[in-house]
PDB file of N, CA and C in Angstrom:
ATOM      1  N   UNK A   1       0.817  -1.195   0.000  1.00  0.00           N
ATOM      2  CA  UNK A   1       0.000   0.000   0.000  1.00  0.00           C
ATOM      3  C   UNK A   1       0.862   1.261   0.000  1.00  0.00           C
ATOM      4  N   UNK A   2       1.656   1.557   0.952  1.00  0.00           N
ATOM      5  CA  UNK A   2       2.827   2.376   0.884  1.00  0.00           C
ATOM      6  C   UNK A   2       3.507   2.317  -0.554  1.00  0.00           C
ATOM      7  N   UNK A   3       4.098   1.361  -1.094  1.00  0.00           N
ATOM      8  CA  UNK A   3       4.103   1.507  -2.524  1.00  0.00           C
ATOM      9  C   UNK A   3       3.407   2.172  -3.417  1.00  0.00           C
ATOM     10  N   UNK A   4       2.117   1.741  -3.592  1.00  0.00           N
ATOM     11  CA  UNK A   4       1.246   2.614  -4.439  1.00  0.00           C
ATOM     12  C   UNK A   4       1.159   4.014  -4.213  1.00  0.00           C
ATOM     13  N   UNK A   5       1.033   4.361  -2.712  1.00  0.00           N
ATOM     14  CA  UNK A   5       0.882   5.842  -2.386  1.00  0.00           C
ATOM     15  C   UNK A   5       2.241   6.730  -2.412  1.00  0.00           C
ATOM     16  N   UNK A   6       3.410   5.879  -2.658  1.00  0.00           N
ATOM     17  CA  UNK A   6       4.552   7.208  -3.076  1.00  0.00           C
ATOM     18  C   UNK A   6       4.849   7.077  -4.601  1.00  0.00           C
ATOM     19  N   UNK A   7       3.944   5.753  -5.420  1.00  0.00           N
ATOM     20  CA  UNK A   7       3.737   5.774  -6.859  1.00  0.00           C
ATOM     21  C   UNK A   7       3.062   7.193  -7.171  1.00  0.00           C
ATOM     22  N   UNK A   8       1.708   7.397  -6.323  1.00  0.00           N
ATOM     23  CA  UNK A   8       1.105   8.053  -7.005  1.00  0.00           C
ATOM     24  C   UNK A   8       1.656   9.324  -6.302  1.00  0.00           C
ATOM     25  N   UNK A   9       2.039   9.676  -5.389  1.00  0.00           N
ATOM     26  CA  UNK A   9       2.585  11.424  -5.007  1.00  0.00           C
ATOM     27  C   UNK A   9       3.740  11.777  -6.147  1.00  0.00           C
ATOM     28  N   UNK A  10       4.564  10.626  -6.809  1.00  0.00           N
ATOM     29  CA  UNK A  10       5.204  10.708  -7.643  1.00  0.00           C
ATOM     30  C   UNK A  10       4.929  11.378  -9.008  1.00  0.00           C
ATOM     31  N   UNK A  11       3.645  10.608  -9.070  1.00  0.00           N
ATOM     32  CA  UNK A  11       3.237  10.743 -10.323  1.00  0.00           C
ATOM     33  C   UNK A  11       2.586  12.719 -10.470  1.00  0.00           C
ATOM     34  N   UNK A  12       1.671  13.019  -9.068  1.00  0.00           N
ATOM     35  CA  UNK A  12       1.193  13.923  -8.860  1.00  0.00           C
ATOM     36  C   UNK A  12       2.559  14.904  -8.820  1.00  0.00           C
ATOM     37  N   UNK A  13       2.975  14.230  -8.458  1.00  0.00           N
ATOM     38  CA  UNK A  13       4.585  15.788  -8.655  1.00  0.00           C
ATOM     39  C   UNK A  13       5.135  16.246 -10.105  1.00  0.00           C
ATOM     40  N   UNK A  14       4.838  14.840 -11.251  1.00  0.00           N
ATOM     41  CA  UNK A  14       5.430  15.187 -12.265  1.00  0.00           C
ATOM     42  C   UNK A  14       4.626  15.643 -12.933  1.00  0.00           C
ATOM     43  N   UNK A  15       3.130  15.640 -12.333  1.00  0.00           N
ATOM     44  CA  UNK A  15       2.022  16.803 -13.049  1.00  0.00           C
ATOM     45  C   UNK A  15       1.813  17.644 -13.125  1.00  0.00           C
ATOM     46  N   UNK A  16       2.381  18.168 -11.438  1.00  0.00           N
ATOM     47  CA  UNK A  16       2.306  19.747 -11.774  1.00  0.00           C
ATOM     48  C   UNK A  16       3.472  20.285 -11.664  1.00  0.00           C
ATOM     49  N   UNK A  17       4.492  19.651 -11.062  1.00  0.00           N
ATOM     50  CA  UNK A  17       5.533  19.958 -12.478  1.00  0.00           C
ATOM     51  C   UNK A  17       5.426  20.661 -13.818  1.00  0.00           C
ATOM     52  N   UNK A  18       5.098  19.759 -14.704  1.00  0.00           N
ATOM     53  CA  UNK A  18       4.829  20.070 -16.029  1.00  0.00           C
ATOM     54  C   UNK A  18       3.964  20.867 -15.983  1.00  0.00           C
ATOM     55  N   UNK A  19       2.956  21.534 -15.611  1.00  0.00           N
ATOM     56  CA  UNK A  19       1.987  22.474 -15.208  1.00  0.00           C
ATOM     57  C   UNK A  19       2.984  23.456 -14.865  1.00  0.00           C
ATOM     58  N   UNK A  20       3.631  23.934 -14.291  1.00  0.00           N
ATOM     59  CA  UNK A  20       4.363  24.551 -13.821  1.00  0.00           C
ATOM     60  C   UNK A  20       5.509  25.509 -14.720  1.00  0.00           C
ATOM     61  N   UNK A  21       5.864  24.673 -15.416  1.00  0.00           N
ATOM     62  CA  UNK A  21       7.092  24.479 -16.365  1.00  0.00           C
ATOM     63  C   UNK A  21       6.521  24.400 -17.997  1.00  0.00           C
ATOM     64  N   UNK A  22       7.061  25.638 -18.052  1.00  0.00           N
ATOM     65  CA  UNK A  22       6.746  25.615 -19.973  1.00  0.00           C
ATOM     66  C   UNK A  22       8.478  24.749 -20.476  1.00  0.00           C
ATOM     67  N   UNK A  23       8.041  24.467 -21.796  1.00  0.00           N
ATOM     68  CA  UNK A  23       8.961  23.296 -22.399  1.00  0.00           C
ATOM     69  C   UNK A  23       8.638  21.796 -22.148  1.00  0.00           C
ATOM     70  N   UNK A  24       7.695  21.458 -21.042  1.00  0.00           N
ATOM     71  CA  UNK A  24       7.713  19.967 -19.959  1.00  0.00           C
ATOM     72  C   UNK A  24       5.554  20.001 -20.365  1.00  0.00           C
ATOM     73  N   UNK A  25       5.579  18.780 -21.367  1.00  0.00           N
ATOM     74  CA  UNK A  25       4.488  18.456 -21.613  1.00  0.00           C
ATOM     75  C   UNK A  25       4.128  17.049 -21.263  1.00  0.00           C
ATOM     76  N   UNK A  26       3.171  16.523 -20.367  1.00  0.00           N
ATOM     77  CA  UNK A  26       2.689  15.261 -20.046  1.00  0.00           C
ATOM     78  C   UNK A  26       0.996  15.292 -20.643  1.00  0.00           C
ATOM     79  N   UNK A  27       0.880  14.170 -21.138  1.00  0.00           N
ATOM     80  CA  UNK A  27      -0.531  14.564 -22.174  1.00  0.00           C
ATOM     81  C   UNK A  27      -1.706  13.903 -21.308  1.00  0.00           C
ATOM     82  N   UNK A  28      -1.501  13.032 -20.283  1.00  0.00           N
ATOM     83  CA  UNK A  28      -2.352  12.772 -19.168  1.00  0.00           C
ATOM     84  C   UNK A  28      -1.627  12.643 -17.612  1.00  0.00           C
ATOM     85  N   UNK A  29      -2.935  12.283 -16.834  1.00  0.00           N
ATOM     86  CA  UNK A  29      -2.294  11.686 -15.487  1.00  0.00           C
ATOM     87  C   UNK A  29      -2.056  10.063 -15.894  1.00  0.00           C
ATOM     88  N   UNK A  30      -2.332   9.733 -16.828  1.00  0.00           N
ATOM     89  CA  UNK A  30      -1.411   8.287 -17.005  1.00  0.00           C
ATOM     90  C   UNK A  30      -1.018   8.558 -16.879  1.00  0.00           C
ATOM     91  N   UNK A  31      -0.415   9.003 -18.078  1.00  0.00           N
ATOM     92  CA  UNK A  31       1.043   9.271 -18.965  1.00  0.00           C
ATOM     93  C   UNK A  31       2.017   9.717 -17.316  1.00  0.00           C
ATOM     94  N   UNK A  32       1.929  10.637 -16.825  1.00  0.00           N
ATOM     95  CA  UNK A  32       2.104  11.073 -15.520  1.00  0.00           C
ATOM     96  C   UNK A  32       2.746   9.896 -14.720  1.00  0.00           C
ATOM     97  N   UNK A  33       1.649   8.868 -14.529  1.00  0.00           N
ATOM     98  CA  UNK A  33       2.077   7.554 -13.962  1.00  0.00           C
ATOM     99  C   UNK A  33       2.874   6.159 -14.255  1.00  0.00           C
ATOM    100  N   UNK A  34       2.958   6.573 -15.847  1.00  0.00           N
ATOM    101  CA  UNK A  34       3.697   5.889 -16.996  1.00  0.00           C
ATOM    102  C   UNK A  34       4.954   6.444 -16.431  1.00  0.00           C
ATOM    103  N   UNK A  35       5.430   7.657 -16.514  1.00  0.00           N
ATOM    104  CA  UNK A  35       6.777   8.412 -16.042  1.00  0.00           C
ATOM    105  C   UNK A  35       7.028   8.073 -14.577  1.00  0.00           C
ATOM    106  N   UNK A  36       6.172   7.981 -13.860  1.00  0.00           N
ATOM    107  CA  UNK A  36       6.561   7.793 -12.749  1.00  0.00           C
ATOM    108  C   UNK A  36       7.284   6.668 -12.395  1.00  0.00           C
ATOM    109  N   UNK A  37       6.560   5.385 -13.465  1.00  0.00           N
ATOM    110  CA  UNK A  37       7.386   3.930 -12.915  1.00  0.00           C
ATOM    111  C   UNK A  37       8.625   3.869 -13.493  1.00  0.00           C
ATOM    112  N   UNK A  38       8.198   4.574 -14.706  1.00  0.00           N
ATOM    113  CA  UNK A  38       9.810   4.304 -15.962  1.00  0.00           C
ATOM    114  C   UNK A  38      11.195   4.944 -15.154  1.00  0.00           C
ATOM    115  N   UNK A  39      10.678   6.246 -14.815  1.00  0.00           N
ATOM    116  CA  UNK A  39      12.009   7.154 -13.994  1.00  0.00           C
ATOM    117  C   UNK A  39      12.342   6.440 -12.695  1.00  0.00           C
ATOM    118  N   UNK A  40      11.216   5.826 -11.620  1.00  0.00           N
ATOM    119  CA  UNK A  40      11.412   4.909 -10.531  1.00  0.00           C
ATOM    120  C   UNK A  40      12.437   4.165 -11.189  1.00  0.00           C
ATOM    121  N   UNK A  41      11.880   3.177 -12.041  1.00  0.00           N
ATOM    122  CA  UNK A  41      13.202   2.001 -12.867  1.00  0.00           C
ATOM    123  C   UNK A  41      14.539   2.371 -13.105  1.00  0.00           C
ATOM    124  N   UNK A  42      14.240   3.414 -13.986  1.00  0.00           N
ATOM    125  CA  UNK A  42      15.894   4.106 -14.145  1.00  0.00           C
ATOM    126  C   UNK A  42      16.769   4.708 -12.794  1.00  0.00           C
ATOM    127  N   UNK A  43      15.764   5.640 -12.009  1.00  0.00           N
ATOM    128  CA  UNK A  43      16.509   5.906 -10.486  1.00  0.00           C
ATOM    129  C   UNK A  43      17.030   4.412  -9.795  1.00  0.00           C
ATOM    130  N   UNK A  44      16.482   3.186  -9.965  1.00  0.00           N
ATOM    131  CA  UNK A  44      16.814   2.308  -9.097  1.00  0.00           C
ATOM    132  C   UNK A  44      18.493   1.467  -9.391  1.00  0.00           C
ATOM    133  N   UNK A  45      18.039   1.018 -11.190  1.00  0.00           N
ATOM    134  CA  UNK A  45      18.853   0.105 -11.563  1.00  0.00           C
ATOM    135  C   UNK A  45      20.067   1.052 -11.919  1.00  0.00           C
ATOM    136  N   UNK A  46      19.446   2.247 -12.906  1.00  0.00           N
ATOM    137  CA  UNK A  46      20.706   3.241 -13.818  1.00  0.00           C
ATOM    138  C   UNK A  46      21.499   3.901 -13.373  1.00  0.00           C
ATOM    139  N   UNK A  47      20.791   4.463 -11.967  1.00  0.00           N
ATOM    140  CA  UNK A  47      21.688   5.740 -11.502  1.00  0.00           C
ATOM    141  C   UNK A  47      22.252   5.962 -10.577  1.00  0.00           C
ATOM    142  N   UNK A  48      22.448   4.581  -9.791  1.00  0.00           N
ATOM    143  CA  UNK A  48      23.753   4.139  -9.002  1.00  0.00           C
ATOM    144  C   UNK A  48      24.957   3.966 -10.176  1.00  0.00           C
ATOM    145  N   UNK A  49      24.600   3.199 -10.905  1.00  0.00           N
ATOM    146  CA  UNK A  49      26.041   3.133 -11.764  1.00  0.00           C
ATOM    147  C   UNK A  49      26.371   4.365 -12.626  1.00  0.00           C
ATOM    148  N   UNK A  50      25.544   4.927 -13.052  1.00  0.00           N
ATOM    149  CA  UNK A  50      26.133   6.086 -13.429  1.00  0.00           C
ATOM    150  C   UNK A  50      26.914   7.314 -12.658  1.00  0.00           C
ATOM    151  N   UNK A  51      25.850   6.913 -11.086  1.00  0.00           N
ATOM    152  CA  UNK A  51      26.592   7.928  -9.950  1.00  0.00           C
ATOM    153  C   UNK A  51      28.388   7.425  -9.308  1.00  0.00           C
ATOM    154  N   UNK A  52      28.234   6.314  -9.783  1.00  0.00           N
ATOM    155  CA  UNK A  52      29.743   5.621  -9.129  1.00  0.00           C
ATOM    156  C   UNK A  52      30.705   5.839 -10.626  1.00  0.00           C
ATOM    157  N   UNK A  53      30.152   6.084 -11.558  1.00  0.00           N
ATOM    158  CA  UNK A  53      31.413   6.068 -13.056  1.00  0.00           C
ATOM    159  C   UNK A  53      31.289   7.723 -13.166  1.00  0.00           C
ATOM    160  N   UNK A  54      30.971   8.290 -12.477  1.00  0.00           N
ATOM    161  CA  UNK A  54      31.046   9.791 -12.723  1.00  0.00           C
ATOM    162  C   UNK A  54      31.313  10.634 -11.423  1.00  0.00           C
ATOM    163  N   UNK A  55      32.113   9.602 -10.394  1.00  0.00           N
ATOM    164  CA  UNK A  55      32.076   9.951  -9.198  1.00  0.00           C
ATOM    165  C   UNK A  55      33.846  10.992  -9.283  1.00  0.00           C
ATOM    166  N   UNK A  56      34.647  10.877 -10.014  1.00  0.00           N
ATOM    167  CA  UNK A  56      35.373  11.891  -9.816  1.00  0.00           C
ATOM    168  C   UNK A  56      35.159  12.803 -10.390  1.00  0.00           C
ATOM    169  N   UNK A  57      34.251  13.339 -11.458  1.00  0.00           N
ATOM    170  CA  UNK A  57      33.851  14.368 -11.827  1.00  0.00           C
ATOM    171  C   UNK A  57      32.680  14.911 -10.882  1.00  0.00           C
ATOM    172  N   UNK A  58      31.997  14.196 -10.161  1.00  0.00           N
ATOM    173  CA  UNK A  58      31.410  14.991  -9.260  1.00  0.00           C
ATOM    174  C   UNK A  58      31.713  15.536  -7.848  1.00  0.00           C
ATOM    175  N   UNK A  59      32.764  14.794  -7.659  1.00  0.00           N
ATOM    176  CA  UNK A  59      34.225  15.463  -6.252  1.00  0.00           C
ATOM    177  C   UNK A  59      34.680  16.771  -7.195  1.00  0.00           C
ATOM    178  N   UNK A  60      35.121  16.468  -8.175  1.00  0.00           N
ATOM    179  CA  UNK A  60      35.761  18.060  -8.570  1.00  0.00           C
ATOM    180  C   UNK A  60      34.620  19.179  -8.907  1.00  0.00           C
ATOM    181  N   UNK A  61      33.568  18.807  -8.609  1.00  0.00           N
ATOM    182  CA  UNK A  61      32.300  19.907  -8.928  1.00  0.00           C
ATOM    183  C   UNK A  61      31.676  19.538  -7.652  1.00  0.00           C
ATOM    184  N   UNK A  62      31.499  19.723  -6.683  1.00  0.00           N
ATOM    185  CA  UNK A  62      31.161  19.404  -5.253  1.00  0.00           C
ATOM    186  C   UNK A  62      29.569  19.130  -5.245  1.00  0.00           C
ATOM    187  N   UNK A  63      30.039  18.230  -6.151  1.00  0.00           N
ATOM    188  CA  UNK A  63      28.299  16.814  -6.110  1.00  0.00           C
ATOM    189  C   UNK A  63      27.218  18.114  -7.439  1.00  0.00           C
ATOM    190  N   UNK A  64      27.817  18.780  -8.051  1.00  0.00           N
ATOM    191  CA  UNK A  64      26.686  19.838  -8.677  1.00  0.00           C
ATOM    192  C   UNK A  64      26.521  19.239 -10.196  1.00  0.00           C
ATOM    193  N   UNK A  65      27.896  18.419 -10.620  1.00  0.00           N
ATOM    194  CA  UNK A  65      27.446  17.378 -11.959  1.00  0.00           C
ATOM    195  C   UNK A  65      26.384  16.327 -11.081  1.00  0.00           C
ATOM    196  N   UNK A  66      25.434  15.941 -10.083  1.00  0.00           N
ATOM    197  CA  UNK A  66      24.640  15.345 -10.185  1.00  0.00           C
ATOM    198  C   UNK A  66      23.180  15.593 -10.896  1.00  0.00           C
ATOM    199  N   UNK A  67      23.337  16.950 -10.715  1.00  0.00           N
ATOM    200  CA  UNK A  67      22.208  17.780 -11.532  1.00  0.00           C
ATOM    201  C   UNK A  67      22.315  17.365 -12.846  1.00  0.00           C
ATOM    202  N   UNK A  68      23.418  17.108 -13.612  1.00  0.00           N
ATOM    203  CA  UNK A  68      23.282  17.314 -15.171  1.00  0.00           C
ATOM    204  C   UNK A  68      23.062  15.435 -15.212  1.00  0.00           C
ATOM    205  N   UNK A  69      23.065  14.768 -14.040  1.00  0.00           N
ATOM    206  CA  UNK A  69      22.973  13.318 -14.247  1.00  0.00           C
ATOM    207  C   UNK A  69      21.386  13.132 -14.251  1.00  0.00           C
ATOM    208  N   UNK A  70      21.037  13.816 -13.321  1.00  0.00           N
ATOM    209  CA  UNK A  70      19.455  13.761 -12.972  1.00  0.00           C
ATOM    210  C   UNK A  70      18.553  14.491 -14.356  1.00  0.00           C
ATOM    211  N   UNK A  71      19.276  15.116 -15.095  1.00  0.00           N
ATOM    212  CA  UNK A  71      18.489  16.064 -16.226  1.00  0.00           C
ATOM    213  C   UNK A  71      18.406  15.129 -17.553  1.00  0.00           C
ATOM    214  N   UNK A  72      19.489  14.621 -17.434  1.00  0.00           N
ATOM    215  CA  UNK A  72      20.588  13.397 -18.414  1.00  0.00           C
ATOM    216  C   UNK A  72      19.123  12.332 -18.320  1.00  0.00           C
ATOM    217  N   UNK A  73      18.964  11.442 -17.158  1.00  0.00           N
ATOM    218  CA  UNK A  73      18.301  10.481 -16.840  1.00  0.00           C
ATOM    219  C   UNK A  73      16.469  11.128 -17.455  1.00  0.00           C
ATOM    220  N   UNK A  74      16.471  12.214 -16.692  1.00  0.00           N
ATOM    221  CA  UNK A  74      14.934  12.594 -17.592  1.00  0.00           C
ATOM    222  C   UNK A  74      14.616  13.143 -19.010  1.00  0.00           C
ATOM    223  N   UNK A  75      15.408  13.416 -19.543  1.00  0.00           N
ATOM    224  CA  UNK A  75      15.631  13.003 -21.050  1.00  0.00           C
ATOM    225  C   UNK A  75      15.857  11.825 -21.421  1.00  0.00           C
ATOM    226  N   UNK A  76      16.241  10.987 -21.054  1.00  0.00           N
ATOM    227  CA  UNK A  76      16.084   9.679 -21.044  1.00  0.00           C
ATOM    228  C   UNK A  76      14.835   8.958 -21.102  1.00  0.00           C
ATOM    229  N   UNK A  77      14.276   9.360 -20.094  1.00  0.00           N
ATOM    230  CA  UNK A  77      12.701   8.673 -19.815  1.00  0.00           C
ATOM    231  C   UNK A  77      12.033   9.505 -21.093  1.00  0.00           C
ATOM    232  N   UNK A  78      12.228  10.981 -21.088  1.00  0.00           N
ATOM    233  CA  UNK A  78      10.907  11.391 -22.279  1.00  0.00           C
ATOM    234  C   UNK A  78      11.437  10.754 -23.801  1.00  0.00           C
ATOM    235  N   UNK A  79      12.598  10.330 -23.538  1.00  0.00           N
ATOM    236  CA  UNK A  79      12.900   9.526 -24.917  1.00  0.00           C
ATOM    237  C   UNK A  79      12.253   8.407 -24.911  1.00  0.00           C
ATOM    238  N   UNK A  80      11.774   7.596 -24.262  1.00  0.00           N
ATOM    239  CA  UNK A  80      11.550   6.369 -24.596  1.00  0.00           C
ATOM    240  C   UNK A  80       9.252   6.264 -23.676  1.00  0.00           C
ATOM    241  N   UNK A  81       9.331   7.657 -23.191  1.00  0.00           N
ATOM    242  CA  UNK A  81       7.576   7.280 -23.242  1.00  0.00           C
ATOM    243  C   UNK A  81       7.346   8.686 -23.996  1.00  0.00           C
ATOM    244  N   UNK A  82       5.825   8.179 -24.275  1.00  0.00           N
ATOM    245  CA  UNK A  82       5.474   8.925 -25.416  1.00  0.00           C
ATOM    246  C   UNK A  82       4.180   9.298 -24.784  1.00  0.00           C
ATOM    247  N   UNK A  83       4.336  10.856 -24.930  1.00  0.00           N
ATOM    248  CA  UNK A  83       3.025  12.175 -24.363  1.00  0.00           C
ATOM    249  C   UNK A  83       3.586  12.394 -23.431  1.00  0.00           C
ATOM    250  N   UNK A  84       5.189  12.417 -23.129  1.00  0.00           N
ATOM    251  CA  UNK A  84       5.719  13.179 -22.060  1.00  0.00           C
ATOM    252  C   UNK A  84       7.143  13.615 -23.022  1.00  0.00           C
ATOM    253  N   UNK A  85       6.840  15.234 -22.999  1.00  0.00           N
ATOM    254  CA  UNK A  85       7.990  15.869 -23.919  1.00  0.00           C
ATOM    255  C   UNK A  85       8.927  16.090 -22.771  1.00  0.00           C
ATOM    256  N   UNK A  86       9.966  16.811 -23.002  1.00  0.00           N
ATOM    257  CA  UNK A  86      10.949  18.007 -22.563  1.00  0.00           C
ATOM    258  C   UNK A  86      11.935  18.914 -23.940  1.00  0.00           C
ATOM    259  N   UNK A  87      11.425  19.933 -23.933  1.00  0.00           N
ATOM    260  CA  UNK A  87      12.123  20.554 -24.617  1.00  0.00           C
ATOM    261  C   UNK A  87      14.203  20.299 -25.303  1.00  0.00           C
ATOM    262  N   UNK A  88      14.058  20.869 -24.209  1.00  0.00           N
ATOM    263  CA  UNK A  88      15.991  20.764 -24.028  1.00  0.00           C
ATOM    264  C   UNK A  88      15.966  20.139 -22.880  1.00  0.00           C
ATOM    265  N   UNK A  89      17.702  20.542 -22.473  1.00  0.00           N
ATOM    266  CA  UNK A  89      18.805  20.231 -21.587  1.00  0.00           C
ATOM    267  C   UNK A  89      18.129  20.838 -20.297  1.00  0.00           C
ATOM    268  N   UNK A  90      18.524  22.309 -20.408  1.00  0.00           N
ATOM    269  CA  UNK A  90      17.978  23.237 -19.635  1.00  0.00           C
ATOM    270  C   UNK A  90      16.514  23.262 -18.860  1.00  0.00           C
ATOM    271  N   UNK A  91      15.820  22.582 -19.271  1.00  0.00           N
ATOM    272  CA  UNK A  91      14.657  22.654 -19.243  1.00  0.00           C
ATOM    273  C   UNK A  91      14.586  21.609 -18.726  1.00  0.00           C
ATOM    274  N   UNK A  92      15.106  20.229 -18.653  1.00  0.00           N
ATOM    275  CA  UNK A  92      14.855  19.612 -17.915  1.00  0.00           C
ATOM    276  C   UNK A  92      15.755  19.342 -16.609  1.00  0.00           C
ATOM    277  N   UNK A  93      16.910  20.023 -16.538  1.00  0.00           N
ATOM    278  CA  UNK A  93      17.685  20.856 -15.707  1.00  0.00           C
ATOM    279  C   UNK A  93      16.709  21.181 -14.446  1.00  0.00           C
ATOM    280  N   UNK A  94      15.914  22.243 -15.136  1.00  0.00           N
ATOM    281  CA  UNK A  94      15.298  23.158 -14.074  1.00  0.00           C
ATOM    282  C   UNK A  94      14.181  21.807 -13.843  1.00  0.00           C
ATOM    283  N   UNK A  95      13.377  21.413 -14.801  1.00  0.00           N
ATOM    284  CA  UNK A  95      12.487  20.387 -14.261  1.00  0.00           C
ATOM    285  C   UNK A  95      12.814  19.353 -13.261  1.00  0.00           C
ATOM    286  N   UNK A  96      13.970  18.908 -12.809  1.00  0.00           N
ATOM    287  CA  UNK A  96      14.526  18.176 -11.943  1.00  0.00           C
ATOM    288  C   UNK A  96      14.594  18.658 -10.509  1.00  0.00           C
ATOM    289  N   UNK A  97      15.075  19.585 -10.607  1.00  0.00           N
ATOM    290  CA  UNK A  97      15.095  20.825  -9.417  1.00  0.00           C
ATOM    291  C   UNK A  97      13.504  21.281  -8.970  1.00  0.00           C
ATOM    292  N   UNK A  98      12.428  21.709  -9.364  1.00  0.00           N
ATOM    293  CA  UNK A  98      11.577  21.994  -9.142  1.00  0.00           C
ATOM    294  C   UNK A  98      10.624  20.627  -8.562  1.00  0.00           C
ATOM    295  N   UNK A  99      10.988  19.358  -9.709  1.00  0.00           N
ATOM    296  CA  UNK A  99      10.230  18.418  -8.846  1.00  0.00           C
ATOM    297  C   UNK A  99      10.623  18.041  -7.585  1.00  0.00           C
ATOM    298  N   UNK A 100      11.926  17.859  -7.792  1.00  0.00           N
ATOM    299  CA  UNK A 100      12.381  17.526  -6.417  1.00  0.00           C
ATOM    300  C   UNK A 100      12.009  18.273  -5.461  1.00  0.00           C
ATOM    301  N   UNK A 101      11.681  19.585  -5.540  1.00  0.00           N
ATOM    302  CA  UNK A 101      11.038  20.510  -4.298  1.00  0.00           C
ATOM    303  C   UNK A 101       9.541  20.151  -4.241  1.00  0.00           C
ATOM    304  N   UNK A 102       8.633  20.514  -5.408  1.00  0.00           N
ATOM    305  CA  UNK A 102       7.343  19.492  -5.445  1.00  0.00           C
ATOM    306  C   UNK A 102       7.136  18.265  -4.611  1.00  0.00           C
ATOM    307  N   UNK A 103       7.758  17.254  -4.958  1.00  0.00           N
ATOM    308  CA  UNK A 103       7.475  16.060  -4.596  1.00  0.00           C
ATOM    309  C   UNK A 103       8.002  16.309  -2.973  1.00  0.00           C
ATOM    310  N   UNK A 104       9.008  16.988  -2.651  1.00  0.00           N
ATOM    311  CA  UNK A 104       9.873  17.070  -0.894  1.00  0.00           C
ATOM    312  C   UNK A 104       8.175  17.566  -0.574  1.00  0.00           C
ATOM    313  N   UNK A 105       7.814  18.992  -1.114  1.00  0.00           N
ATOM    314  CA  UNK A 105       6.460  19.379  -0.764  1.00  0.00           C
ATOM    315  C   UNK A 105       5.061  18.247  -0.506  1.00  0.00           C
ATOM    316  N   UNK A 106       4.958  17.673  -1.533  1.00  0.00           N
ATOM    317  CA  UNK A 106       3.916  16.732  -1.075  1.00  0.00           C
ATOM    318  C   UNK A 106       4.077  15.475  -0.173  1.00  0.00           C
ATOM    319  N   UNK A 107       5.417  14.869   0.065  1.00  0.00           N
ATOM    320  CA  UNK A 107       5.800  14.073   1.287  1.00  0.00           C
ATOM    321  C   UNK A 107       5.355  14.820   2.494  1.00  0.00           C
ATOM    322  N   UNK A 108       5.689  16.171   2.793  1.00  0.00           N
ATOM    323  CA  UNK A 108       5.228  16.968   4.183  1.00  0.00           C
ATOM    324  C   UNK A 108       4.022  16.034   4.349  1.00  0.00           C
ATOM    325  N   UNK A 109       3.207  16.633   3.699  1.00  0.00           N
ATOM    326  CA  UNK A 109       1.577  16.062   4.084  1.00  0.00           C
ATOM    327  C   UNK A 109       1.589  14.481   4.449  1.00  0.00           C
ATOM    328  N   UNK A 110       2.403  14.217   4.113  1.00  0.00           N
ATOM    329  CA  UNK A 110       2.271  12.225   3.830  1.00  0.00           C
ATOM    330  C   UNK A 110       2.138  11.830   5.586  1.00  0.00           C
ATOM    331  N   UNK A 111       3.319  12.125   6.168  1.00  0.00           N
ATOM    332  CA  UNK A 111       3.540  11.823   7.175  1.00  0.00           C
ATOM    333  C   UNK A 111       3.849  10.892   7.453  1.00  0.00           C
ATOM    334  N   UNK A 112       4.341  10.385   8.927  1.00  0.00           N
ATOM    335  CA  UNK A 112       4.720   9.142   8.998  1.00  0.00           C
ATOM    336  C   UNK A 112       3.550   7.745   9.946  1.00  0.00           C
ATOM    337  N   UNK A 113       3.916   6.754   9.374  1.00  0.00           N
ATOM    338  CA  UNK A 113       2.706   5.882   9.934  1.00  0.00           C
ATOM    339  C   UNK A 113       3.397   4.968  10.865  1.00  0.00           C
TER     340      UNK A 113
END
């Protein structure tokens, strides 16, 4: 149950997100929830190994190339589902950053059980 309910705050973050954010188009709350599992997948399996093969470039930038890993990875996902755009680089740059405050925002409410 806990599963499903940080599926879906997930999903609700990358909605209004994109609401939020011109360049960042999701064409439903599927689609929304489609992104949510695909990027879950990639955060789980992809981006430990990418965070450990890019780990001395992110000591010499004091952890701030994780941003361009996290922007990297969601261009990734809008490459491969379809009715979820991102413009550019930049754009999903900032879209990374904003969800992550979104989604920190809707955990508040969650609370703990």
């Amino acid at each position: 149950m806990k599963l499903l309910f940080n599926w879906l705050v997930y999903a609700v973050a990358i909605f209004l997100t994109s609401y939020f954010l011109q360049g960042v188009h999701v064409d439903s709350f599927v689609t929304a929830l489609i992104v949510a599992v695909v990027l879950g997948v990639v955060n789980t399996f992809l981006r430990p190994l990418l965070v450990i093969l890019t780990l001395p470039i992110n000591i010499l930038t004091l952890g701030l190339f994780t941003f361009v890993l996290n922007a990297a990875l969601i261009l990734l996902v809008a490459h491969f589902v379809s009715g979820f755009f991102i413009a550019n680089f930049w754009t999903a740059l900032i879209f990374s950053i904003i969800f992550s405050i979104v989604y920190w925002l809707l955990n508040i409410f969650k609370g703990d059980e």
